[in-house]
N, C-alpha and C. Protein backbone atom coordinates (compact mmCIF):
# COMPACT_ATOMS: atom_id res chain seq x y z
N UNK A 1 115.60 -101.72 192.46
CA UNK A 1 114.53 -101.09 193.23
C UNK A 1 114.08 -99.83 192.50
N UNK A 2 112.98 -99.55 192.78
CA UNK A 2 112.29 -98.35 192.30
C UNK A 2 110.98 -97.64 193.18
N UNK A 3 110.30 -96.69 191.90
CA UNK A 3 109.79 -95.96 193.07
C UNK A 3 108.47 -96.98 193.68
N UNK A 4 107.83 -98.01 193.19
CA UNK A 4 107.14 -98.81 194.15
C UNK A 4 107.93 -99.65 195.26
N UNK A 5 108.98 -99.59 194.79
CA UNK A 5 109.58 -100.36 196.35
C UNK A 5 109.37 -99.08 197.76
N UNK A 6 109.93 -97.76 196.76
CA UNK A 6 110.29 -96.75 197.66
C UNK A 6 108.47 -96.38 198.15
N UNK A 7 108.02 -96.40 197.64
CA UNK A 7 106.26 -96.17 198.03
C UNK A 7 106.39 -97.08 199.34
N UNK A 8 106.49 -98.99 198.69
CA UNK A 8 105.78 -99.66 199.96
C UNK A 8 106.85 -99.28 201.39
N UNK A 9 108.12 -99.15 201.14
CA UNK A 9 109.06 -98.73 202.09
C UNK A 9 108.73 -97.33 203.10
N UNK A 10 107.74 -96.36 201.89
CA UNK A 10 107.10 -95.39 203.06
C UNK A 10 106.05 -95.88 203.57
N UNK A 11 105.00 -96.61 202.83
CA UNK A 11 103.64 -96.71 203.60
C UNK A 11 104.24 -97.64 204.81
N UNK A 12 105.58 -98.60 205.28
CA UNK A 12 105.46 -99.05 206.33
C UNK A 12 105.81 -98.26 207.24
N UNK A 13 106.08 -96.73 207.26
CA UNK A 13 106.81 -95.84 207.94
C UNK A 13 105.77 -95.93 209.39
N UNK A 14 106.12 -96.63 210.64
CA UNK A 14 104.40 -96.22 211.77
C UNK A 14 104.37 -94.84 211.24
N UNK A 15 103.26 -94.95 211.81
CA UNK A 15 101.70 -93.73 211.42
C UNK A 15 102.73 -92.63 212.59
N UNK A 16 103.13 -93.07 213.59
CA UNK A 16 103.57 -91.95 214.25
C UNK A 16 104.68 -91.53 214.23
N UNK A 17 105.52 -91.52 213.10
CA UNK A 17 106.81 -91.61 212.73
C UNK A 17 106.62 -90.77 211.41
N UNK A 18 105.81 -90.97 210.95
CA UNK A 18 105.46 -90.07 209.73
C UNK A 18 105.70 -88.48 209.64
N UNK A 19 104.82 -88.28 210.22
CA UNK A 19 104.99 -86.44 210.37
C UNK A 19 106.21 -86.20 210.67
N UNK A 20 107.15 -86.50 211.55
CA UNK A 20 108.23 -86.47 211.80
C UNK A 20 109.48 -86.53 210.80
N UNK A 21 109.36 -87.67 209.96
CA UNK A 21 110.13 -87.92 208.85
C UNK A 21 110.01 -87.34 207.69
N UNK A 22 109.07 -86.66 207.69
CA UNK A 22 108.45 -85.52 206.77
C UNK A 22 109.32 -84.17 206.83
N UNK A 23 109.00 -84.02 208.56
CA UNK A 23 109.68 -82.64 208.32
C UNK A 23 111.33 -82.58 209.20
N UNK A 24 111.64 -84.19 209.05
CA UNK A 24 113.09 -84.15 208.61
C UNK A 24 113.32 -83.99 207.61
N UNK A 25 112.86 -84.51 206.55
CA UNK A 25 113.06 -84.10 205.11
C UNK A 25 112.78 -82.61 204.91
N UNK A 26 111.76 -81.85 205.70
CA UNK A 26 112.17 -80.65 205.24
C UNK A 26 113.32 -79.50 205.97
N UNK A 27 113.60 -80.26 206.65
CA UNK A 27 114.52 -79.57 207.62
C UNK A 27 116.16 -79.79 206.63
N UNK A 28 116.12 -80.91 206.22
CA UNK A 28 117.80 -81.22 205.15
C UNK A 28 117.27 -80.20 204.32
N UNK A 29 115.97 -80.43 203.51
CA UNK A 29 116.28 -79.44 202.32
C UNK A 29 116.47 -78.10 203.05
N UNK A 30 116.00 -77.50 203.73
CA UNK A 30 116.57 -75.95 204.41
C UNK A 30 118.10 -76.40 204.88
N UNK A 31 118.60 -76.85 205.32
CA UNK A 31 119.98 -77.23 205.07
C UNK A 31 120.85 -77.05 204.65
N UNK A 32 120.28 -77.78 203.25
CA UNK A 32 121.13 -77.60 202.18
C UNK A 32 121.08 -76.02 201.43
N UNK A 33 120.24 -75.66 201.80
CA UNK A 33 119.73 -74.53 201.08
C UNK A 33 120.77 -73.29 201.64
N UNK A 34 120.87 -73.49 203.27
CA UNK A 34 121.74 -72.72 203.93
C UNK A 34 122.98 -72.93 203.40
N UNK A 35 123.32 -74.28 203.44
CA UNK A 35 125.01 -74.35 202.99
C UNK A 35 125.35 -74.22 202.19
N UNK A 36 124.70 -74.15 200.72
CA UNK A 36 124.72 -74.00 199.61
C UNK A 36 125.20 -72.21 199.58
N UNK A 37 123.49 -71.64 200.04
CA UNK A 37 123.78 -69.97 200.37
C UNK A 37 125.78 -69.56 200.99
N UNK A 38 125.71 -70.01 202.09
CA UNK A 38 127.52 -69.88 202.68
C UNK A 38 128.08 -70.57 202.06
N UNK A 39 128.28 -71.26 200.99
CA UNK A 39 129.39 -71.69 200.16
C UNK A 39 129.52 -70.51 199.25
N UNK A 40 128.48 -70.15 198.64
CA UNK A 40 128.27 -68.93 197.36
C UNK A 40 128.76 -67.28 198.04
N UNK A 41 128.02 -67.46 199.24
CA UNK A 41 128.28 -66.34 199.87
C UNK A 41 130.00 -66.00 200.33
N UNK A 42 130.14 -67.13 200.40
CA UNK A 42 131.81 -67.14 201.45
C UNK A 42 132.53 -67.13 199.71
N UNK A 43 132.35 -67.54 198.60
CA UNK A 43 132.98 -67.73 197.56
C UNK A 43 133.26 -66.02 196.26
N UNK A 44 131.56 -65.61 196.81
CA UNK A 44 131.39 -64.52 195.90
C UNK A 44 130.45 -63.13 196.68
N UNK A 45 130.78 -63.66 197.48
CA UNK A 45 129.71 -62.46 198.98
C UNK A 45 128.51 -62.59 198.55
N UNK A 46 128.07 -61.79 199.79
CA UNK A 46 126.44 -61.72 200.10
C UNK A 46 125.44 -61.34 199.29
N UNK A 47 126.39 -59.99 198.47
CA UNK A 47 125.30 -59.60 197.26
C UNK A 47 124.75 -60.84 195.95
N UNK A 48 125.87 -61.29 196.25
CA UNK A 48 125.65 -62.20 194.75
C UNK A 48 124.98 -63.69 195.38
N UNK A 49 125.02 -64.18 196.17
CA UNK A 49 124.50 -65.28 197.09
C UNK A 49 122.87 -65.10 197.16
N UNK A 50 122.61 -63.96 197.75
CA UNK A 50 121.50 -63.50 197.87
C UNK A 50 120.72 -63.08 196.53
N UNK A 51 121.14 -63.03 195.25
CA UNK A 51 120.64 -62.44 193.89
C UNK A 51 120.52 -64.10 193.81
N UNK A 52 121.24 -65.18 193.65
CA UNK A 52 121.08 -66.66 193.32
C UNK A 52 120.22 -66.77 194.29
N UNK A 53 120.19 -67.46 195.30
CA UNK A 53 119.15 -67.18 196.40
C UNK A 53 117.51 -67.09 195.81
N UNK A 54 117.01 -65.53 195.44
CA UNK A 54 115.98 -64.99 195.04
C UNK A 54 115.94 -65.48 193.58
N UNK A 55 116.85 -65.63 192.49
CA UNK A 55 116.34 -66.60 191.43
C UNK A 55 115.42 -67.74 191.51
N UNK A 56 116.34 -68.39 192.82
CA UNK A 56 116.19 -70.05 192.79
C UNK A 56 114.53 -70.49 193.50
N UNK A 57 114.32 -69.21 194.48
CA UNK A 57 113.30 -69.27 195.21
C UNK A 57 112.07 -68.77 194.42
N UNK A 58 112.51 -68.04 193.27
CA UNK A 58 111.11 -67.37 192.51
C UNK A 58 110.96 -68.42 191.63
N UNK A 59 111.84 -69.24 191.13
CA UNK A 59 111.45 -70.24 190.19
C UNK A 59 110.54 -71.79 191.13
N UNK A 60 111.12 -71.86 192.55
CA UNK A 60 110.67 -73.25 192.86
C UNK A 60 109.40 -72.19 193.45
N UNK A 61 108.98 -71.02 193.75
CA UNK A 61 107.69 -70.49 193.97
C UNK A 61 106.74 -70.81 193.22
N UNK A 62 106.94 -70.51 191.44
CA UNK A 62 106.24 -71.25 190.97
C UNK A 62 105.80 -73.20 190.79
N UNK A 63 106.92 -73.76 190.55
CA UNK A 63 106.70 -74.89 190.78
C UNK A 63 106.40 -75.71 191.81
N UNK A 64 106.56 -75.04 193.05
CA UNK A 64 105.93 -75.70 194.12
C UNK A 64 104.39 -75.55 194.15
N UNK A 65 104.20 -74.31 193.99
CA UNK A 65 102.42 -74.11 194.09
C UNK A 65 101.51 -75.30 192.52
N UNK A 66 102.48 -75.02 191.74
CA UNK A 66 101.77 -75.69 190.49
C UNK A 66 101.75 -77.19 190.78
N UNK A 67 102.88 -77.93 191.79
CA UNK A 67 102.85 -79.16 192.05
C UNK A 67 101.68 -79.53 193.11
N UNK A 68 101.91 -78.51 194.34
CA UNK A 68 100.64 -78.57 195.22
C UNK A 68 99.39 -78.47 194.54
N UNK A 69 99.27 -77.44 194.08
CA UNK A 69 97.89 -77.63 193.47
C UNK A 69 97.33 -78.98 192.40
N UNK A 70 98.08 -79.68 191.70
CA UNK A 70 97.53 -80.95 191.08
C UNK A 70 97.71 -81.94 192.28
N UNK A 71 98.76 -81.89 193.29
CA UNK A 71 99.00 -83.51 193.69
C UNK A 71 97.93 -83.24 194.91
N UNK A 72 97.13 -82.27 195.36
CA UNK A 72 95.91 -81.73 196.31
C UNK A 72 94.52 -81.29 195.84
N UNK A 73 94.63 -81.71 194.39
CA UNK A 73 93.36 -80.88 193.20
C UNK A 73 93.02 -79.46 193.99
N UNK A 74 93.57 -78.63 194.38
CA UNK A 74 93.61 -77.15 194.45
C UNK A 74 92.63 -76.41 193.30
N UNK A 75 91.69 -76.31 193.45
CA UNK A 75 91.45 -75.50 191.67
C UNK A 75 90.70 -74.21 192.11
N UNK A 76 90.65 -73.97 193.29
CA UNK A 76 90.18 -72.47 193.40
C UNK A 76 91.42 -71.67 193.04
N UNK A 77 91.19 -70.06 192.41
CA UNK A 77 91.99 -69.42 192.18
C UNK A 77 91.94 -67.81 193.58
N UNK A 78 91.20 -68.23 194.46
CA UNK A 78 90.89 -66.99 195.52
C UNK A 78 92.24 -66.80 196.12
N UNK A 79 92.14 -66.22 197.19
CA UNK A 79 93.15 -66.19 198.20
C UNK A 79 93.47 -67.68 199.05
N UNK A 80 92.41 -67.69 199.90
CA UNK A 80 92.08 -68.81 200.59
C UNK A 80 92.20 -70.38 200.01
N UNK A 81 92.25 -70.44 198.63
CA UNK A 81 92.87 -71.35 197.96
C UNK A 81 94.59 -71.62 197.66
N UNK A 82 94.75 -70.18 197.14
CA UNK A 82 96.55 -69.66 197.53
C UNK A 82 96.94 -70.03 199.13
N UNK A 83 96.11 -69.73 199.74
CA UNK A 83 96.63 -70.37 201.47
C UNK A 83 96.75 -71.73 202.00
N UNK A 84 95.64 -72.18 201.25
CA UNK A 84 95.79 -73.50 201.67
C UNK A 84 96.70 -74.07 200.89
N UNK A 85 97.78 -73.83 199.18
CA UNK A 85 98.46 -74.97 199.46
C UNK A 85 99.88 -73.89 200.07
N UNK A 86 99.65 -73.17 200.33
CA UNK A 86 101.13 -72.25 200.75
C UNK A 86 101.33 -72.88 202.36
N UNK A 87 100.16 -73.02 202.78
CA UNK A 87 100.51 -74.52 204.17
C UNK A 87 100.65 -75.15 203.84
N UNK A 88 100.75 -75.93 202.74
CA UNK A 88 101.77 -77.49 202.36
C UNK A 88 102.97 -76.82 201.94
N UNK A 89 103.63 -76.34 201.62
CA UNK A 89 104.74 -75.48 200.79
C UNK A 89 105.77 -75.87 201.66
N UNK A 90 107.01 -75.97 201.25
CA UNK A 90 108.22 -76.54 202.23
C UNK A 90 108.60 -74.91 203.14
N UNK A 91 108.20 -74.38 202.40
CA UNK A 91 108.28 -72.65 203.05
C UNK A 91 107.77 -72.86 204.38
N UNK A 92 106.30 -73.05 204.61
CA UNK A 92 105.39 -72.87 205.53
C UNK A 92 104.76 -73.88 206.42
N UNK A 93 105.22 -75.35 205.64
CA UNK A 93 104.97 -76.51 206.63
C UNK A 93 105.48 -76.74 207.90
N UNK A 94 106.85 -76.54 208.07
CA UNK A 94 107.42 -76.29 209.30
C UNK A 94 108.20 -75.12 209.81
N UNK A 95 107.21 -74.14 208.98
CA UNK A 95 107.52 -72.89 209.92
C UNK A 95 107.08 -72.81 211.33
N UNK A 96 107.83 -72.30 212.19
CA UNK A 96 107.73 -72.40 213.90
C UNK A 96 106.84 -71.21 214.23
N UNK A 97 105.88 -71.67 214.75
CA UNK A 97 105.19 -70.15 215.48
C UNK A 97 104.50 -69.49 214.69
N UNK A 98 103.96 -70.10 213.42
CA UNK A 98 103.75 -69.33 212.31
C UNK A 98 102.33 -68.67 212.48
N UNK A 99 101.66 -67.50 212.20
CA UNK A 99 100.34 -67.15 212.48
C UNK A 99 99.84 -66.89 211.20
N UNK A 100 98.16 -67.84 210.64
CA UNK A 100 97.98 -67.28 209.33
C UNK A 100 96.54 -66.80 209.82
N UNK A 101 96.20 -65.48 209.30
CA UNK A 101 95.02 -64.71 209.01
C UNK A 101 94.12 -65.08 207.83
N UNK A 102 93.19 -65.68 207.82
CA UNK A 102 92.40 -65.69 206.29
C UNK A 102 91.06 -65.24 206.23
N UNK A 103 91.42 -64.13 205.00
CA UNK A 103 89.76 -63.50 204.89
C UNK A 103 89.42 -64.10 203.26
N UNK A 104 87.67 -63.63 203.15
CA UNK A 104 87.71 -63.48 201.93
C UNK A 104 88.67 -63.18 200.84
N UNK A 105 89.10 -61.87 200.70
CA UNK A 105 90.02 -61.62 199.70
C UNK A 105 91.54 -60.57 200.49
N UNK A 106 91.93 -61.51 201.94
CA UNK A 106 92.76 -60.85 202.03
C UNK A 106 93.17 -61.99 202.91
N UNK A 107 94.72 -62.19 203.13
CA UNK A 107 95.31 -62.62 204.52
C UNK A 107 96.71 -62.49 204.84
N UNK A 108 97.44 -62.94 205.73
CA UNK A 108 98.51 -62.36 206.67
C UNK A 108 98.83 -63.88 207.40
N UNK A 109 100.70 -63.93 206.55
CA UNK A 109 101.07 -64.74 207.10
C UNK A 109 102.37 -64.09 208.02
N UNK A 110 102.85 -64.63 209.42
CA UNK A 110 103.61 -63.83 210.06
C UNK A 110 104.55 -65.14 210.44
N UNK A 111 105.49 -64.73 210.59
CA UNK A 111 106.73 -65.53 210.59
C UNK A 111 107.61 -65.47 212.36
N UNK A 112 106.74 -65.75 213.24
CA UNK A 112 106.78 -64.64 214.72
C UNK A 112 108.40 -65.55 215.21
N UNK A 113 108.74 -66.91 214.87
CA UNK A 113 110.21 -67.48 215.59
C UNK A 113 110.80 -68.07 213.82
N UNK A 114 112.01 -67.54 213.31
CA UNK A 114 111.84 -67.95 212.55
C UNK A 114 113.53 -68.75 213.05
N UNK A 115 113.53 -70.24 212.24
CA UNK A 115 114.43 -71.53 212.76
C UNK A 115 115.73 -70.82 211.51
N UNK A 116 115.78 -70.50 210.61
CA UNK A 116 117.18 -70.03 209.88
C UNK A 116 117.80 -68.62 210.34
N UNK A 117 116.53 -67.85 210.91
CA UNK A 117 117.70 -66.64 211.61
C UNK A 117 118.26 -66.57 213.07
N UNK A 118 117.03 -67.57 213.45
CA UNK A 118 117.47 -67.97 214.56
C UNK A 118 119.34 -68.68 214.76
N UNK A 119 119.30 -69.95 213.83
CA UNK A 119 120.72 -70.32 213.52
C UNK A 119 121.72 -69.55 213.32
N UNK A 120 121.52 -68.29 212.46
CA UNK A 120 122.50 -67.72 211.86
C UNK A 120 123.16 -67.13 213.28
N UNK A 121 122.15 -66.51 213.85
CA UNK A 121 122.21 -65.57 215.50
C UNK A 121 123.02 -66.74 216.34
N UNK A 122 122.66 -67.76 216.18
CA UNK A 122 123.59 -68.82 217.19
C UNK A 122 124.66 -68.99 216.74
N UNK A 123 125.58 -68.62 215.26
CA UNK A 123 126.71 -69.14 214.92
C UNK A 123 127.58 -68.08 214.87
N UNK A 124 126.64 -66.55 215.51
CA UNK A 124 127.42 -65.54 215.06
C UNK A 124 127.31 -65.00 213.71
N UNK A 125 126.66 -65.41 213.08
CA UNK A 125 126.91 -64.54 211.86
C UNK A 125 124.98 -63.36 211.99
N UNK A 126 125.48 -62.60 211.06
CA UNK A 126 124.70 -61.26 211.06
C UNK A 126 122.93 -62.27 210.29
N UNK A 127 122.00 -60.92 210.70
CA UNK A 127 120.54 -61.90 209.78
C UNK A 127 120.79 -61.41 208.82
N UNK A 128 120.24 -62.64 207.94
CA UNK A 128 119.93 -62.78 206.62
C UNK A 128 119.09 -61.87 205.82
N UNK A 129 119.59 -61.10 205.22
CA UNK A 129 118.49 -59.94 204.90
C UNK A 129 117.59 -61.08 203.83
N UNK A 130 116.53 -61.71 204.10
CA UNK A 130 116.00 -62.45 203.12
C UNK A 130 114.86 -62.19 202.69
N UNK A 131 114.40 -60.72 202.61
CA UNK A 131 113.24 -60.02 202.04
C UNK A 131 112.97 -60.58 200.71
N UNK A 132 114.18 -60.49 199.81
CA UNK A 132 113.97 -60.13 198.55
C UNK A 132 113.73 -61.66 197.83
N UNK A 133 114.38 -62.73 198.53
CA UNK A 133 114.29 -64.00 198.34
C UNK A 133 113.03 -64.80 198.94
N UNK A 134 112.33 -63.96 200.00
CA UNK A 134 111.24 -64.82 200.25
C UNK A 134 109.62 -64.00 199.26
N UNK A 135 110.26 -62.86 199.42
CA UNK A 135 109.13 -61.88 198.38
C UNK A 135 108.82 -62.72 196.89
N UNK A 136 110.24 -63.10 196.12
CA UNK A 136 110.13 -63.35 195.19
C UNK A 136 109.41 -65.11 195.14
N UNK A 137 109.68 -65.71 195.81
CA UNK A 137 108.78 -66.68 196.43
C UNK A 137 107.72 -67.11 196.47
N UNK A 138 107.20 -65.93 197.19
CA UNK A 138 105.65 -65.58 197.47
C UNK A 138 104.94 -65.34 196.54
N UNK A 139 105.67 -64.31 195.70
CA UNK A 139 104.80 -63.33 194.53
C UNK A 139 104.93 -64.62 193.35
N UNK A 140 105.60 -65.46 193.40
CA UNK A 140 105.78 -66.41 191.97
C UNK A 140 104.75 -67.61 192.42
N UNK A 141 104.53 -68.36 193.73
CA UNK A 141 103.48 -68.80 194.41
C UNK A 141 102.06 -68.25 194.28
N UNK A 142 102.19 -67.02 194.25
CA UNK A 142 100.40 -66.73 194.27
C UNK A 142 100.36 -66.48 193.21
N UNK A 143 101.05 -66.29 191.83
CA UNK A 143 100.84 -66.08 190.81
C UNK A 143 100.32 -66.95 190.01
N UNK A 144 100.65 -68.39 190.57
CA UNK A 144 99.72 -69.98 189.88
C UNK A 144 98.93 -69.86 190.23
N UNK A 145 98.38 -69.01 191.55
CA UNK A 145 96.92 -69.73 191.63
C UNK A 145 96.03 -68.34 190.91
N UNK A 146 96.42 -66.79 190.93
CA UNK A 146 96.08 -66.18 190.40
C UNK A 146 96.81 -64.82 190.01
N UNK A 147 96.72 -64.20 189.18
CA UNK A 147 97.70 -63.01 188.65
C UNK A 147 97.13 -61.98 189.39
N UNK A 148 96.11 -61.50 190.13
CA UNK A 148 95.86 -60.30 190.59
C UNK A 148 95.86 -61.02 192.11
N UNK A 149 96.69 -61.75 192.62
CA UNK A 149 97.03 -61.73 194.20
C UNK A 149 97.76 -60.86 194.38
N UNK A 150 98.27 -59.96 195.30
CA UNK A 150 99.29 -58.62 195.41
C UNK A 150 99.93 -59.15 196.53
N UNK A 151 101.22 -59.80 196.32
CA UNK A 151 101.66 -59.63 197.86
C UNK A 151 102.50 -58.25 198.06
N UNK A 152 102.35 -58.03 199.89
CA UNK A 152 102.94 -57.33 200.07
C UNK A 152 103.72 -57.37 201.52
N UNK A 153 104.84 -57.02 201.31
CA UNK A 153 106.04 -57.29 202.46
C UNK A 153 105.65 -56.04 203.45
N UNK A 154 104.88 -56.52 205.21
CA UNK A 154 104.61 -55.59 205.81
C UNK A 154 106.68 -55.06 206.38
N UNK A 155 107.08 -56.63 206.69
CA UNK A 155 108.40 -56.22 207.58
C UNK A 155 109.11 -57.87 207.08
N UNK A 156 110.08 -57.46 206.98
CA UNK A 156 111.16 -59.11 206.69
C UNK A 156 112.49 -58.54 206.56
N UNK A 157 113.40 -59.03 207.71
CA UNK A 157 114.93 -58.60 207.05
C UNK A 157 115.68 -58.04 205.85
N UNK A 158 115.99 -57.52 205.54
CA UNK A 158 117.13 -56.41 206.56
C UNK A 158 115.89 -55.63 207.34
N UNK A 159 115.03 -55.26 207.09
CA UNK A 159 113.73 -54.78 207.54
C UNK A 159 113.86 -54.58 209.33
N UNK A 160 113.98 -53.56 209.58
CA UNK A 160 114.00 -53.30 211.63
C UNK A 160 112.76 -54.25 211.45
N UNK A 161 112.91 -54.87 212.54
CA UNK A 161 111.65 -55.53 213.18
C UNK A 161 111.61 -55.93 214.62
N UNK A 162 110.67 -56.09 214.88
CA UNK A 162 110.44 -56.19 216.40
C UNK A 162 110.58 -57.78 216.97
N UNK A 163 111.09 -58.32 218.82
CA UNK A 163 112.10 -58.93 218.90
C UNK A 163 110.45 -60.51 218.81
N UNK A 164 109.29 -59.99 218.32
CA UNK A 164 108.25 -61.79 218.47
C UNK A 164 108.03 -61.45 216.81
N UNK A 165 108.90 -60.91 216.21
CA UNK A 165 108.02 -61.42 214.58
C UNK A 165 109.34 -60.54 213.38
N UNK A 166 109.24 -62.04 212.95
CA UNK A 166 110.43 -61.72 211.75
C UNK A 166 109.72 -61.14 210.19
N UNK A 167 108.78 -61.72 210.44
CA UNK A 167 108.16 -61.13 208.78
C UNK A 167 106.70 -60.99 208.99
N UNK A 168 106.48 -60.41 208.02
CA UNK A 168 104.50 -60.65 207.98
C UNK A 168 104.28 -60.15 206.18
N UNK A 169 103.53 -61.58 205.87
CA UNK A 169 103.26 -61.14 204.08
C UNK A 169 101.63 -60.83 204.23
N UNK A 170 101.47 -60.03 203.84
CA UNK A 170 99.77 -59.34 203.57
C UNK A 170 99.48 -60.23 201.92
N UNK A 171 98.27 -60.55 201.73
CA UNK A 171 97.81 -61.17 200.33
C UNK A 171 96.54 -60.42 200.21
N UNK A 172 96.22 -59.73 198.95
CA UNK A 172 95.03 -59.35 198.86
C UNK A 172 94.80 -59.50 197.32
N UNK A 173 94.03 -59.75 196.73
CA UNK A 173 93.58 -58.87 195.78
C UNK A 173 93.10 -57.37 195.26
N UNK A 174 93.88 -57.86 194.04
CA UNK A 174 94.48 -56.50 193.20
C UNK A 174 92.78 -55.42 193.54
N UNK A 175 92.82 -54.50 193.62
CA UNK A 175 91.89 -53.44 193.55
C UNK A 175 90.55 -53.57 194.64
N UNK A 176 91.20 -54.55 195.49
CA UNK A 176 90.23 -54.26 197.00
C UNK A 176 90.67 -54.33 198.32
């Protein structure tokens, strides 16, 4: 078997089963991503978990946007082009509650229930300070579609924040 078997095996997926199986698949990869993090973390602590962490996320930042953008022909380089495939992005597809702002040359994505700190809070363990791992993310993401996108981190863990919104990324371009 191969990947046309695995093709016709999805196109029989019902139509209403789809979306669903989608973002089961993205729900394992956050998963794994967690258990991976508490294996490293529980093996070599938090500092060093969290430095792998922000590697791994600035490198698939770029390659996710560079994949979205060919397998969606993406070819604007604006903001609003950066937004639209950062809503396909495994980041932002099934983010819960998510609020996006889009202007001309500015927008605001906010992160108001977020499903991994939420978990952590249910198992007892402390939040994830994951500023530095979702920053690096972001900034390697808008960098395919253009070098003068600026992100900027209004609030994201360790970050105090207030009890309806875990993060908010501002996007603008450089010098307006």
């Amino acid at each position: 078997m191969g990947r046309e078997e695995d093709r016709k095996l999805i196109s029989e997926i019902p139509k209403d089963k789809l979306t669903d199986f989608i973002f089961l698949h993205l729900r394992d990869m956050w998963a794994v991503d967690g258990l991976y993090y508490l294996g490293i973390e529980e093996a070599f602590g938090t500092e060093a978990a969290t430095e792998i962490d922000r590697k791994v996320w600035e490198v698939m930042g770029n390659i996710e946007a560079r994949r979205i953008r060919n397998l969606f022909d993406i070819t604007g380089d604006d903001i609003s082009s950066m937004i639209q495939g950062l809503r396909l992005s495994g980041w932002a597809l099934d983010l819960e509650d998510k609020e996006i702002v889009v202007g001309k040359d500015h927008a605001i994505v906010r992160n108001v229930r977020c499903r991994v700190q939420n978990i952590r809070l249910k198992k007892g363990l402390p939040e994830f300070g994951c500023k530095p791992v979702r920053f690096g993310f972001l900034k390697s993401f808008a960098k395919e579609f253009n070098e003068d996108i600026e992100v900027i981190c209004k609030v994201c863990p360790p970050d105090k924040h207030p009890d309806d919104l875990w993060c908010e990324w501002e996007f603008k371009m450089r010098g307006k």
